[in-house]
N, C-alpha and C. Protein backbone atom coordinates (compact mmCIF):
# COMPACT_ATOMS: atom_id res chain seq x y z
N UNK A 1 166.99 -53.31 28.30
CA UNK A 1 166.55 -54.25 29.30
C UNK A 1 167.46 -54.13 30.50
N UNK A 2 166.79 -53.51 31.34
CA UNK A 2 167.88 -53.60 33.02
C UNK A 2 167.54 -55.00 33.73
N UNK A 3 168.58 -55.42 34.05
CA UNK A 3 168.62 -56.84 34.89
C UNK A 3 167.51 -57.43 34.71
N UNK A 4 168.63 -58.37 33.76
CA UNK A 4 168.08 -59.68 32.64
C UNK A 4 167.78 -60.23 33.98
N UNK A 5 168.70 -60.61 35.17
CA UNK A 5 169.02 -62.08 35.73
C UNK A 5 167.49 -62.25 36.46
N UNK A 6 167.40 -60.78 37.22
CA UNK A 6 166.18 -60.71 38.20
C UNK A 6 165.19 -60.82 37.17
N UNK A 7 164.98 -60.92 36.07
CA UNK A 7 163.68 -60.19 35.34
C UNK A 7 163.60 -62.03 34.71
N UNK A 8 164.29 -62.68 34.74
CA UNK A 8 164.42 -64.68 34.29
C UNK A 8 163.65 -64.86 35.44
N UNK A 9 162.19 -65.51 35.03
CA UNK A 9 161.15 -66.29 35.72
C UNK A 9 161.38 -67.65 36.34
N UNK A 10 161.14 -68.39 37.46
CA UNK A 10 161.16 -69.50 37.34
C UNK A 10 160.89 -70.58 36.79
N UNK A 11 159.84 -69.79 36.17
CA UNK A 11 158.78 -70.56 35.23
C UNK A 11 158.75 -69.92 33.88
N UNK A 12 158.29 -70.50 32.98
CA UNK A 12 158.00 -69.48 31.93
C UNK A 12 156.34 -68.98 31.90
N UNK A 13 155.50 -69.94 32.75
CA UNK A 13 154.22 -68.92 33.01
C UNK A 13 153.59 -69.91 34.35
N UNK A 14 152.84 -69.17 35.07
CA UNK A 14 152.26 -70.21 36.02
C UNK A 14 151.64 -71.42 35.87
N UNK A 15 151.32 -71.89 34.76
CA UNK A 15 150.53 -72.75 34.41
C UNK A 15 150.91 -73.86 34.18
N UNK A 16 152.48 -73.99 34.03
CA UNK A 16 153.57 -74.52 33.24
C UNK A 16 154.24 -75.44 34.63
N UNK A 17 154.99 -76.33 35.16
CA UNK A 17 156.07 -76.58 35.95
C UNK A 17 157.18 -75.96 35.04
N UNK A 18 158.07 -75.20 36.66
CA UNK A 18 159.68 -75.35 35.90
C UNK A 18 160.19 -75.35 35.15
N UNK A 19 160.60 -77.22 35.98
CA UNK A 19 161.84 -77.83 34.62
C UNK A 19 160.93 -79.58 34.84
N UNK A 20 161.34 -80.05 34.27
CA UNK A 20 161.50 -81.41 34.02
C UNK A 20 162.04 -82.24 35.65
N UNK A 21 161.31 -83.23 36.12
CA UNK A 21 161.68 -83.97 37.09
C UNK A 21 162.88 -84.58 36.69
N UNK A 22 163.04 -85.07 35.74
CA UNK A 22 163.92 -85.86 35.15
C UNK A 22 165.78 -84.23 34.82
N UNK A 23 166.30 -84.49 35.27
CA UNK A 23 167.28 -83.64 34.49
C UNK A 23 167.90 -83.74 33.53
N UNK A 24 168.11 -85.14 33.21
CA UNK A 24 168.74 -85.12 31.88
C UNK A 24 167.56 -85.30 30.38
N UNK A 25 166.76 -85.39 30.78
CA UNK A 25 165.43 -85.21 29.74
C UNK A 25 165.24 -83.61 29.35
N UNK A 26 165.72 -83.00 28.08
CA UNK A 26 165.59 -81.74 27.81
C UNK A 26 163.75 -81.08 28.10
N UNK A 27 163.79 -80.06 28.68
CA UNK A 27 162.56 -79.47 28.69
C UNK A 27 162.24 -78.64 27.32
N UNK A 28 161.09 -78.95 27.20
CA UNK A 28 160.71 -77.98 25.29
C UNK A 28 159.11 -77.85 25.86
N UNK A 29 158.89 -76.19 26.14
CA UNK A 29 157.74 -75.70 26.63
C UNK A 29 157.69 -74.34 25.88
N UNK A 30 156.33 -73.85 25.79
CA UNK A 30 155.82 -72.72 24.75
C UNK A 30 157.56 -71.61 24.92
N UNK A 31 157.64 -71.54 26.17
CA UNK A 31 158.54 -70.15 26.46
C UNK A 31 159.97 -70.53 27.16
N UNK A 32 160.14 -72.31 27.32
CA UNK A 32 161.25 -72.77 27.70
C UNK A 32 161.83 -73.89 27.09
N UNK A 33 163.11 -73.77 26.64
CA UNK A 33 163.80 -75.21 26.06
C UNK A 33 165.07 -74.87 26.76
N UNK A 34 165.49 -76.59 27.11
CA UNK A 34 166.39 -76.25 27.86
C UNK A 34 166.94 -77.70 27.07
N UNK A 35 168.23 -78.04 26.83
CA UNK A 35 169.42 -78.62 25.80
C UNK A 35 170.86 -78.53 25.17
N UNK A 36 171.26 -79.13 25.22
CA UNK A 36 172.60 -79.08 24.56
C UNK A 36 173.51 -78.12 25.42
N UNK A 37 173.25 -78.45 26.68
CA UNK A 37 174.14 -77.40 27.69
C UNK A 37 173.39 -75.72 27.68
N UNK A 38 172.40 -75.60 26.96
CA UNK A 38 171.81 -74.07 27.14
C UNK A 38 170.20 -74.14 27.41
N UNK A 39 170.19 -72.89 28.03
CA UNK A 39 168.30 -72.91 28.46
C UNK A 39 168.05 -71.55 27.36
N UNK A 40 166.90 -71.58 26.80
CA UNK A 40 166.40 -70.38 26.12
C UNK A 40 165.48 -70.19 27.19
N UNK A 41 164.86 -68.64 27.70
CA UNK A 41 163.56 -68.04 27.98
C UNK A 41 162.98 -67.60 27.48
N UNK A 42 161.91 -67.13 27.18
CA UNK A 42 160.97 -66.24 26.45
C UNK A 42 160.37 -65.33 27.66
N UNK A 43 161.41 -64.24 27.56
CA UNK A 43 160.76 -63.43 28.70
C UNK A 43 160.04 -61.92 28.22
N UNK A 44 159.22 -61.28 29.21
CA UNK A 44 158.84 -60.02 28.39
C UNK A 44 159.72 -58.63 28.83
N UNK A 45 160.07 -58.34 27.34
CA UNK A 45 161.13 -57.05 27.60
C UNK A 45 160.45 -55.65 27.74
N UNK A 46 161.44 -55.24 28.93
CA UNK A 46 160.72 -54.65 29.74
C UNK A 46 161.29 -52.84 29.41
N UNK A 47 162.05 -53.05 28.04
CA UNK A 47 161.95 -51.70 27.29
C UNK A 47 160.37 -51.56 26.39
N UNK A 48 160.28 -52.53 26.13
CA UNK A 48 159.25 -51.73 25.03
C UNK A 48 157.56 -52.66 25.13
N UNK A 49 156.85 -53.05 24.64
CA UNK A 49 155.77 -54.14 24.55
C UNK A 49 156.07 -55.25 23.78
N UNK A 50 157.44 -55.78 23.26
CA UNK A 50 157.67 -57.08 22.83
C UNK A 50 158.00 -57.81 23.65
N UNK A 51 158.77 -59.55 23.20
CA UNK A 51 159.19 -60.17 23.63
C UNK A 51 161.05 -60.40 23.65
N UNK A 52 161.33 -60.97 24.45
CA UNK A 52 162.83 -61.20 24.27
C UNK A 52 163.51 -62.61 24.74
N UNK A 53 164.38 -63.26 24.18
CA UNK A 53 164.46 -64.60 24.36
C UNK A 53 166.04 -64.34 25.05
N UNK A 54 166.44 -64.95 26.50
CA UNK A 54 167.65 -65.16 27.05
C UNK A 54 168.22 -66.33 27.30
N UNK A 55 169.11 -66.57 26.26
CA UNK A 55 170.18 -67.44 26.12
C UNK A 55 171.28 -67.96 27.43
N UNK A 56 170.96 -69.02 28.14
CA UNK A 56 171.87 -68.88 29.23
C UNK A 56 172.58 -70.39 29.20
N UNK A 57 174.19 -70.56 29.54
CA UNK A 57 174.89 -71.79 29.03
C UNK A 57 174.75 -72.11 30.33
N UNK A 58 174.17 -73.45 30.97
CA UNK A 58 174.89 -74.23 31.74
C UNK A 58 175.54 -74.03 33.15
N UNK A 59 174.87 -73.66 34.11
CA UNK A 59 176.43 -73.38 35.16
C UNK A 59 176.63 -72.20 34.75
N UNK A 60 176.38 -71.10 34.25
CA UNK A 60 176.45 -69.68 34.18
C UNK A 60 175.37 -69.04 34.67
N UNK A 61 175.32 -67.93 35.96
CA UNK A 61 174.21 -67.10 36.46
C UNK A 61 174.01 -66.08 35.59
N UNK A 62 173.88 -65.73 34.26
CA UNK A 62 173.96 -64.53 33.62
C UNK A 62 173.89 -65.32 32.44
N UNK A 63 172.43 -64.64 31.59
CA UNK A 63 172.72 -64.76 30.17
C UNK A 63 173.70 -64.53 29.21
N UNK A 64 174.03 -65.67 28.24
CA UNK A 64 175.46 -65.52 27.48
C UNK A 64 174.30 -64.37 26.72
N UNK A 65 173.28 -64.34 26.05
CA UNK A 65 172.90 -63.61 24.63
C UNK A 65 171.35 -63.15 25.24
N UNK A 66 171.13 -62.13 24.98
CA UNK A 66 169.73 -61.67 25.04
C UNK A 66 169.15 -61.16 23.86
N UNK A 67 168.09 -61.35 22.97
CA UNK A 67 167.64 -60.88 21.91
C UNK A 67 166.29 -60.54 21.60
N UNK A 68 165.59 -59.67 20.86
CA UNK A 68 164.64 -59.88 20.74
C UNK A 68 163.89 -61.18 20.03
N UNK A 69 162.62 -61.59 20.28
CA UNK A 69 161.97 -62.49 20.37
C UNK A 69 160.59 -62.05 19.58
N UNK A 70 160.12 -63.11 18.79
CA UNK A 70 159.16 -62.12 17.26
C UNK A 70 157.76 -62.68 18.08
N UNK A 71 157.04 -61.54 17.80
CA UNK A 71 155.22 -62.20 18.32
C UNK A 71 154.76 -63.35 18.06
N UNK A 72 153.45 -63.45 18.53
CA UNK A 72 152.65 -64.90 18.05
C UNK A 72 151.83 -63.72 17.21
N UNK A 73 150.84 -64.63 16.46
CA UNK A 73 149.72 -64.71 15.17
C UNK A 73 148.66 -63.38 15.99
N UNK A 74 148.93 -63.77 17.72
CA UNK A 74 147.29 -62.61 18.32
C UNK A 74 148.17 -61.41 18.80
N UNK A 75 149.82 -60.96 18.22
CA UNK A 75 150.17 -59.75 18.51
C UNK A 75 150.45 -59.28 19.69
N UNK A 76 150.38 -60.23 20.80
CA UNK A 76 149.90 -59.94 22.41
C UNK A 76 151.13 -61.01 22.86
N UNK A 77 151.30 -62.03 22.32
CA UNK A 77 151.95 -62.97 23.33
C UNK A 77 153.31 -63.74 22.27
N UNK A 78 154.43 -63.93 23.25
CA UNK A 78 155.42 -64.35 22.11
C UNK A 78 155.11 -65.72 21.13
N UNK A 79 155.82 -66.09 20.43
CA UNK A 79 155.33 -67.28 19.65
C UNK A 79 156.20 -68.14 20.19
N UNK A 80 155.91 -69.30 19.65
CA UNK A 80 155.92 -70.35 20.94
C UNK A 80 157.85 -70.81 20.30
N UNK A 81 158.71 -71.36 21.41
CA UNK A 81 160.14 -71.53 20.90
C UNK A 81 159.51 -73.40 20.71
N UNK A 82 160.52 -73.54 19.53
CA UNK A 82 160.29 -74.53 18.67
C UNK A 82 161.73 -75.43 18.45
N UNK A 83 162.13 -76.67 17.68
CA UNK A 83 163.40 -76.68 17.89
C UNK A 83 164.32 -76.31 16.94
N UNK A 84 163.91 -76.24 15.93
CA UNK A 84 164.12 -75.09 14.92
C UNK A 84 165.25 -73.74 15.36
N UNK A 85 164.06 -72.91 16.09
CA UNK A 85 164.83 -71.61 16.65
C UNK A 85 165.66 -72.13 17.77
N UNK A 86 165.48 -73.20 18.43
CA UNK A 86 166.25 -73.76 19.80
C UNK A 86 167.65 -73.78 19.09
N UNK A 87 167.69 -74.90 17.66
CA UNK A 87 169.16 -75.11 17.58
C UNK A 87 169.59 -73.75 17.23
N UNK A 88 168.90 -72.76 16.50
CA UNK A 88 169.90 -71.31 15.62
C UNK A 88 170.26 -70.88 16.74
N UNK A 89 169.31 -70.66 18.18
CA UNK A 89 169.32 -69.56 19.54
C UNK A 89 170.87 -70.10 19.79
N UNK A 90 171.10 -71.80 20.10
CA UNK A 90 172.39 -72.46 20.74
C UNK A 90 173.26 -71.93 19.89
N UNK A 91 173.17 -72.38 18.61
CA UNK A 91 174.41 -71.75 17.57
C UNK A 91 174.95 -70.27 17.64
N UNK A 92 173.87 -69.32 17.74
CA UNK A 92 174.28 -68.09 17.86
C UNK A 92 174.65 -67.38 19.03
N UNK A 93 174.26 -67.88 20.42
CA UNK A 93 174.74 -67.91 21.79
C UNK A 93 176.34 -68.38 21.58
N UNK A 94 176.42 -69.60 21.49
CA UNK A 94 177.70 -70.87 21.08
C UNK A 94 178.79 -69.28 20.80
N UNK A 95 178.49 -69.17 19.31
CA UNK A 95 179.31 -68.45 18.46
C UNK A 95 179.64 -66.91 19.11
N UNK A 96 178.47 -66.30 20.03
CA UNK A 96 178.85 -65.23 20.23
C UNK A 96 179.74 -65.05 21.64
N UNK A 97 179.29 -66.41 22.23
CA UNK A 97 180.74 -66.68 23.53
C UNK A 97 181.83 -66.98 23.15
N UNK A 98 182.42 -68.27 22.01
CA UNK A 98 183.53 -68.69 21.46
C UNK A 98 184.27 -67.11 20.83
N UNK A 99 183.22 -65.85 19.94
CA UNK A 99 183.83 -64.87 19.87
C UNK A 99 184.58 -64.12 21.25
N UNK A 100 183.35 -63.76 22.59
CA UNK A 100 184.09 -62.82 23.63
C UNK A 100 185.13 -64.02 24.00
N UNK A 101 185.13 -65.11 23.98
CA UNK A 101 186.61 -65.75 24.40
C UNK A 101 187.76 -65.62 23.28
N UNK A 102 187.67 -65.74 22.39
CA UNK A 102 188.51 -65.10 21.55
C UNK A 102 189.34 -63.21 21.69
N UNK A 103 188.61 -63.00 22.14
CA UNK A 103 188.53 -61.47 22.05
C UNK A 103 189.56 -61.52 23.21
N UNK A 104 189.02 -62.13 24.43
CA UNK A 104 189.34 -62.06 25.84
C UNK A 104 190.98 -62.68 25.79
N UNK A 105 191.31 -63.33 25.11
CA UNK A 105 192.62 -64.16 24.73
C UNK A 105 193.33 -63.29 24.09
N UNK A 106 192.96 -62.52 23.10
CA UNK A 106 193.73 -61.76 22.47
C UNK A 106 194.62 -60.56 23.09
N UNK A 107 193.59 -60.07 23.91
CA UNK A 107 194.19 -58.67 24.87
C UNK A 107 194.91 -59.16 25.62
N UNK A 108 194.42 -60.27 26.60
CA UNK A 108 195.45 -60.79 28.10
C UNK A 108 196.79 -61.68 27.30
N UNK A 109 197.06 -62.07 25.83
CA UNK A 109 198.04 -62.61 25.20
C UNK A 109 198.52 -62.14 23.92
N UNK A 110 199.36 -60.72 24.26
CA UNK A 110 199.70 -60.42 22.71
C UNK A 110 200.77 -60.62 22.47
N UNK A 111 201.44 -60.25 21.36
CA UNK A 111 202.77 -61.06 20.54
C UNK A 111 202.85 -60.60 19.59
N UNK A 112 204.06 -59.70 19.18
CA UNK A 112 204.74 -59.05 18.09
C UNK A 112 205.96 -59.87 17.98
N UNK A 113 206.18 -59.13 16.89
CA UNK A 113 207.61 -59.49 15.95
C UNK A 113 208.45 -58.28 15.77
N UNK A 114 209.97 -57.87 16.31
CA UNK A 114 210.63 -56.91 15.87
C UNK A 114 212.23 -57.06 15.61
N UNK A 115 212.27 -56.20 15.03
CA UNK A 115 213.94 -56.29 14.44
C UNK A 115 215.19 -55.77 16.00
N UNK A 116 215.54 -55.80 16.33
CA UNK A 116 216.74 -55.32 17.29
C UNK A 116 218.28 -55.94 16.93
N UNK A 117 218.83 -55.23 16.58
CA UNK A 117 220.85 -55.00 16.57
C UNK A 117 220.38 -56.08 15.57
N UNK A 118 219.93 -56.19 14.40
CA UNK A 118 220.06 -57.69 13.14
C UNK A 118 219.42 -58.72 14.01
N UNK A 119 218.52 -58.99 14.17
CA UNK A 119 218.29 -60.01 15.08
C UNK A 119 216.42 -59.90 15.41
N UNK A 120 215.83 -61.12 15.07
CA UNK A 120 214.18 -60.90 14.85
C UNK A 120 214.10 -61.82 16.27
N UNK A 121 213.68 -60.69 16.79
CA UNK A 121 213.11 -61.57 18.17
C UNK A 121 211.29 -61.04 18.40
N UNK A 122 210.53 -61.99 19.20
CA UNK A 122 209.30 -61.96 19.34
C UNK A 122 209.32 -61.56 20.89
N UNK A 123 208.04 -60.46 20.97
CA UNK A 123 207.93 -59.89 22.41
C UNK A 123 206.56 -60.17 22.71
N UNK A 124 206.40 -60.57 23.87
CA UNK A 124 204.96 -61.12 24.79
C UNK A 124 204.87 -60.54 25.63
N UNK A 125 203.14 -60.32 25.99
CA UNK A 125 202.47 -59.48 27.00
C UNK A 125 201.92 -60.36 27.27
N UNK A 126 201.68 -61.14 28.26
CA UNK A 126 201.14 -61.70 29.11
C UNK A 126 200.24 -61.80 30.19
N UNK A 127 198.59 -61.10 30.29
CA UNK A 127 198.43 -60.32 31.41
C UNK A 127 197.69 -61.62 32.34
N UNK A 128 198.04 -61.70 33.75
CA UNK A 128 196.59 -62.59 34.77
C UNK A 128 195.89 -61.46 35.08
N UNK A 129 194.62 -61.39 34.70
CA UNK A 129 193.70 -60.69 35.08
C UNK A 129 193.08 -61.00 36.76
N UNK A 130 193.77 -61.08 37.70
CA UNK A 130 193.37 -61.79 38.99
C UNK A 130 192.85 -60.28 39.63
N UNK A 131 191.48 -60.46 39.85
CA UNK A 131 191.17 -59.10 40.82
C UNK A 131 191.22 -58.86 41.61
N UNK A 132 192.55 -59.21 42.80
CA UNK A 132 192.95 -58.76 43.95
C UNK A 132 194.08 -58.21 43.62
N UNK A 133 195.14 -58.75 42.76
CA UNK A 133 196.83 -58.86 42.21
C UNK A 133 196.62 -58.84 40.80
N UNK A 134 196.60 -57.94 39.58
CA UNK A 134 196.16 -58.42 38.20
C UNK A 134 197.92 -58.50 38.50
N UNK A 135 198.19 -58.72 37.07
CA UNK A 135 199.82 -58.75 36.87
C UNK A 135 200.06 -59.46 35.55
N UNK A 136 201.51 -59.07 34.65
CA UNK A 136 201.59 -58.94 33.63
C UNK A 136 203.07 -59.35 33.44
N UNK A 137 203.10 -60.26 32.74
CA UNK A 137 205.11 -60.49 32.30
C UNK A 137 204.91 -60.26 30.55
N UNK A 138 206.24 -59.51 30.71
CA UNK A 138 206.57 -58.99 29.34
C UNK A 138 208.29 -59.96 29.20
N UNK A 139 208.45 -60.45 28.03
CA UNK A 139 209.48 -60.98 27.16
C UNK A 139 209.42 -61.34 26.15
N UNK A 140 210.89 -61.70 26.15
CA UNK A 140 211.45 -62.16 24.68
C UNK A 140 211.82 -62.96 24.26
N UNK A 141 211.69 -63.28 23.20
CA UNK A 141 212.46 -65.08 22.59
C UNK A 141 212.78 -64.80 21.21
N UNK A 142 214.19 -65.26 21.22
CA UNK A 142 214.74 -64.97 19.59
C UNK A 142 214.34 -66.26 19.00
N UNK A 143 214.58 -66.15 17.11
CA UNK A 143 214.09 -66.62 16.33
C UNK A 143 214.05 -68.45 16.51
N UNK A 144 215.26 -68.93 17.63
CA UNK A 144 215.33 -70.23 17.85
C UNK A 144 213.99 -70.59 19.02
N UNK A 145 213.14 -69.59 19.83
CA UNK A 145 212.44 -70.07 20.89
C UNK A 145 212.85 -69.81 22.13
N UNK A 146 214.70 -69.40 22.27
CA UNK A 146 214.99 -69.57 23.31
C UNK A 146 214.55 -67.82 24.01
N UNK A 147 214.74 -67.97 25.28
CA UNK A 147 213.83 -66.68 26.00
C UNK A 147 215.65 -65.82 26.39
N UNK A 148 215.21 -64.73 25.46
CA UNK A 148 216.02 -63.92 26.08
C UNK A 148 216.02 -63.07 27.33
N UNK A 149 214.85 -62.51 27.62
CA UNK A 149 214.28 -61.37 28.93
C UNK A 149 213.17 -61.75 29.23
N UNK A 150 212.72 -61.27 30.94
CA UNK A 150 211.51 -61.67 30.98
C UNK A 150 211.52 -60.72 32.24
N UNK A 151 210.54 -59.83 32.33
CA UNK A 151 210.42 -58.78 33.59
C UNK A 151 209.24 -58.65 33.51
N UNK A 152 208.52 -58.05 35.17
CA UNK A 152 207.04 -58.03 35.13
C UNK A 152 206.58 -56.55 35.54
N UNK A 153 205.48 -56.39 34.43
CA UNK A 153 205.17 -54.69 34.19
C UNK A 153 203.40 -54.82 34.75
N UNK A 154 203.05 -53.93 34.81
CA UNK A 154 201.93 -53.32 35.11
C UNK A 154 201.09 -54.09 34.08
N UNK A 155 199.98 -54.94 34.56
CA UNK A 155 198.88 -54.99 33.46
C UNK A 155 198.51 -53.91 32.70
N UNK A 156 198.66 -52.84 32.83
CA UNK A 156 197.91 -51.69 32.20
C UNK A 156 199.11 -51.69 30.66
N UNK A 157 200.38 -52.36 30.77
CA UNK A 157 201.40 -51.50 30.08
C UNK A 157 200.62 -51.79 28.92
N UNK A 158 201.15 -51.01 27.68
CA UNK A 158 200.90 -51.12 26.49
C UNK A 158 202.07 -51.64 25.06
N UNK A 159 201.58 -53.11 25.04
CA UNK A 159 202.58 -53.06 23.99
C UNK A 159 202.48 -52.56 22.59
N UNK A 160 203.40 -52.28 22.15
CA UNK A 160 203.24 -51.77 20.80
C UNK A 160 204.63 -51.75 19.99
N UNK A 161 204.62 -51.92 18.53
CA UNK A 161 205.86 -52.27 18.11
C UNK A 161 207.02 -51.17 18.63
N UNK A 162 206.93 -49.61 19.08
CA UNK A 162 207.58 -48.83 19.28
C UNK A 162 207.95 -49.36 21.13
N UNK A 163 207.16 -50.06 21.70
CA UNK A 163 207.37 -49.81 23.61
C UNK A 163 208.45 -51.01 23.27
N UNK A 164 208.14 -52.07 22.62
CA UNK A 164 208.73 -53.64 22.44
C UNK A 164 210.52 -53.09 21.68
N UNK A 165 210.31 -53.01 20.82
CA UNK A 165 211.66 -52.18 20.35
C UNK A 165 212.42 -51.32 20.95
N UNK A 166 212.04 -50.28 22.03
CA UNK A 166 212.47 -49.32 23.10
C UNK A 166 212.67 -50.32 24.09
N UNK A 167 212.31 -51.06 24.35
CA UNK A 167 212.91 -52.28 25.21
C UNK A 167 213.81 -53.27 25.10
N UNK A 168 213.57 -54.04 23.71
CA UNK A 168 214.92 -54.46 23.16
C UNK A 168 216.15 -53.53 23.20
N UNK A 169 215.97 -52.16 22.74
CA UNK A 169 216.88 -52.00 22.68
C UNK A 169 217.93 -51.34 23.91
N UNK A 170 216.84 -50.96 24.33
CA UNK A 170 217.85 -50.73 26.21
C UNK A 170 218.32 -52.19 26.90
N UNK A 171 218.27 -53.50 25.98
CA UNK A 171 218.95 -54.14 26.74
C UNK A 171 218.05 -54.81 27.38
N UNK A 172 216.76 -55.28 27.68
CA UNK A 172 215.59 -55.23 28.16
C UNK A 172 215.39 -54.88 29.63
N UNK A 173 215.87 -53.69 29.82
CA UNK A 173 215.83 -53.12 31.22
C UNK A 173 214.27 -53.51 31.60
N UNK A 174 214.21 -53.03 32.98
CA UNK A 174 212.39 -52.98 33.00
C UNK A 174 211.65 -51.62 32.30
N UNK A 175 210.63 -51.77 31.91
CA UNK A 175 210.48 -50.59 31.27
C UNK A 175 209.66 -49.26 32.19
């Protein structure tokens, strides 16, 4: 599917209004539900002759989840979203954003554990992903919390128990 965003109808068919006059009154239409902070579409995917349903949260221009979407009974037209599939669509949208934020936390905040001169200190990568200035502080804190080093490296650097240890042990020069 090339560009979900342009290919999201205003409508889900002409026949239909929109949304709801009311905004806080959820809309539940053959090919639109909109609730619990997410809109489902039932749009037609434009790889093959099925349907496909796009998951979009709230205040986001871009579908969190796009999936395929199962026929109706005449083989021709999607089957109608229900609230049934509304709550699984939210749950599995929900779950597959709470994952890329997870994911996204992990890389821009990592944290080992290494041995240097008898002494277990913990080393942090820190990255701001800012797309004018990204930038990255790397340090240390021994086993009490307190911060031994703290110098700022290239977002790109790579930590790893061998770069973190080659740094402890020079003393934590910059690397």
């Amino acid at each position: 599917m090339t560009d979900i965003a342009s290919s999201l109808p205003s409508s889900p068919d002409s026949s239909s209004p929109p949304f709801s006059a009311d905004a806080d009154s959820p809309v539940q239409q053959p090919r639109l539900w909109c609730g619990d902070g997410w809109t489902a579409r039932v749009i037609k995917n434009e790889d093959d002759d099925g349907w496909a349903v796009a998951m979009v949260k709230d205040g986001e221009p871009e579908p969190a989840l796009v999936g395929p979407w199962t026929m109706g009974r005449d083989k021709k037209n999607p089957k109608p979203l229900d609230g049934t599939a509304f709550i699984t669509l939210v749950k599995t949208a929900s779950e597959f954003v709470r994952r890329h934020e997870q994911q996204l936390h992990a890389t821009l905040h990592q944290s080992l554990e290494v041995d240097c001169r008898g002494a277990r200190i913990t080393v942090s990568l820190d990255i701001e992903p800012d797309e004018d200035n990204p930038s990255a502080l790397l340090s240390a804190h021994d086993e009490a919390g307190d911060q031994l080093a703290q110098v700022r490296v290239p977002p790109s650097f790579k930590l790893s128990r061998i770069s973190a240890t080659a740094w402890a042990d020079s003393g934590f020069a910059k690397p």
